[in-house]
Protein backbone atom coordinates (compact mmCIF):
# COMPACT_ATOMS: atom_id res chain seq x y z
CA UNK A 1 70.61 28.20 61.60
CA UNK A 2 69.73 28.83 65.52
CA UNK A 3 70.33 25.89 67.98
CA UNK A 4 66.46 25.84 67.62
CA UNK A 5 66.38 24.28 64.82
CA UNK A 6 67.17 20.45 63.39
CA UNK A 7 70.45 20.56 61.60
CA UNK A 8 70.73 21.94 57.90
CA UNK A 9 71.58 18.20 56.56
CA UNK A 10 68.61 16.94 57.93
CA UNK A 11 66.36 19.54 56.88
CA UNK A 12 67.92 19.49 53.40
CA UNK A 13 67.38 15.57 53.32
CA UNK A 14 63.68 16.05 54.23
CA UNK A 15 63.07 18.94 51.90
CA UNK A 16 64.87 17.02 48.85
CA UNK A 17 62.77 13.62 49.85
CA UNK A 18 59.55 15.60 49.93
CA UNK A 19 60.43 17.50 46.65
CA UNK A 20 61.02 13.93 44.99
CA UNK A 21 57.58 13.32 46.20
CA UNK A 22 55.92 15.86 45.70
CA UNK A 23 56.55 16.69 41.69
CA UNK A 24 56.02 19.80 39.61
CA UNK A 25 52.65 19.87 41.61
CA UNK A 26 54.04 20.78 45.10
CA UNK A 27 51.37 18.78 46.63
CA UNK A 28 51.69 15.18 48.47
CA UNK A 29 50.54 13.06 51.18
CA UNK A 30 53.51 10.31 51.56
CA UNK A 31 53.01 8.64 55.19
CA UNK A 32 55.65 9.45 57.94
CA UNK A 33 57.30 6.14 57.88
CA UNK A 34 57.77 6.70 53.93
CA UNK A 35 59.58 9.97 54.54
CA UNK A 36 61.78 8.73 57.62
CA UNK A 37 62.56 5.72 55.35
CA UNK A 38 63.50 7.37 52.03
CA UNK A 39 65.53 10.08 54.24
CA UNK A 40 67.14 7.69 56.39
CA UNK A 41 66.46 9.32 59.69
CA UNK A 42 64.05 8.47 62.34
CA UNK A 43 60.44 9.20 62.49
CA UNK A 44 60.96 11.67 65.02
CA UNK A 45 63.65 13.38 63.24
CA UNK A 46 61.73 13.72 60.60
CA UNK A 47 58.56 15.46 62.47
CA UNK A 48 61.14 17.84 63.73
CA UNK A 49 62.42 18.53 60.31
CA UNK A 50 58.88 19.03 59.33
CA UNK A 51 58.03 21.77 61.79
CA UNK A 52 61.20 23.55 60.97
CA UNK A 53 60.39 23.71 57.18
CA UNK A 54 56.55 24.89 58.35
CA UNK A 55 58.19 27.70 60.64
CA UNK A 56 60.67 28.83 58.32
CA UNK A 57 57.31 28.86 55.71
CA UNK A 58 58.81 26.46 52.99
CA UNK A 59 56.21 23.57 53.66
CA UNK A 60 52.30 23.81 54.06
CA UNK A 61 50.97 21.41 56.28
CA UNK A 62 47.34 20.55 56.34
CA UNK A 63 46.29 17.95 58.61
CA UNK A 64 42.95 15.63 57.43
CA UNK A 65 40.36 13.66 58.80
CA UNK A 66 37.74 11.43 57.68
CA UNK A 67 33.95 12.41 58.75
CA UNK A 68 33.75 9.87 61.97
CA UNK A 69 36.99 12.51 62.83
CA UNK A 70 39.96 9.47 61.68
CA UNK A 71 43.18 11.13 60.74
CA UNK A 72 44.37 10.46 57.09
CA UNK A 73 47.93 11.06 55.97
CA UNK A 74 48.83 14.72 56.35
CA UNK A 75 48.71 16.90 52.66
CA UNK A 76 52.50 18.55 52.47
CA UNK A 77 52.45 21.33 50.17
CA UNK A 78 55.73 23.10 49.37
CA UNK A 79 55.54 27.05 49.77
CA UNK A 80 55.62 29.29 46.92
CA UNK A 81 59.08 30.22 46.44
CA UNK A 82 60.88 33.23 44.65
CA UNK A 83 64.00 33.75 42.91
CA UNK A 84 66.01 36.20 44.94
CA UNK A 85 67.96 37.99 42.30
């Protein structure tokens, strides 16, 4: 891992609470304070974790709104993966 990204234990942490989450289905929209909670690590650790795991392309993040333009929770959805043989 570069110095540019959060450290491997956090982004395993947030990874494994998100996959706990998230199922078989690979989609779910847990709030921030949820994730920081069940990791253990701060709210903004846990933003940073999340924009590593979006730039190394292992999390989906799509950002919603209502109609009168509220934000909801965010929708995480884990990246298609494939078995490296």
């Amino acid at each position: 891992m570069s110095a540019n990204y959060s450290s491997p234990a956090l982004l395993k942490t947030v990874l494994s609470v998100l996959l706990q989450y998230c199922g078989q289905q690979g989609l779910c929209d847990p709030s921030l304070r949820e994730l920081s909670h069940a990791a253990g690590y701060s709210k903004r650790s846990v933003l940073r974790a999340i924009h590593d795991l979006v730039r190394c392309q292992v999390l989906i993040v799509e950002r919603r709104h209502k109609a009168d333009g509220t934000q909801l929770r965010n929708l995480y959805r884990l990246a298609e993966m494939r078995r490296v043989a």
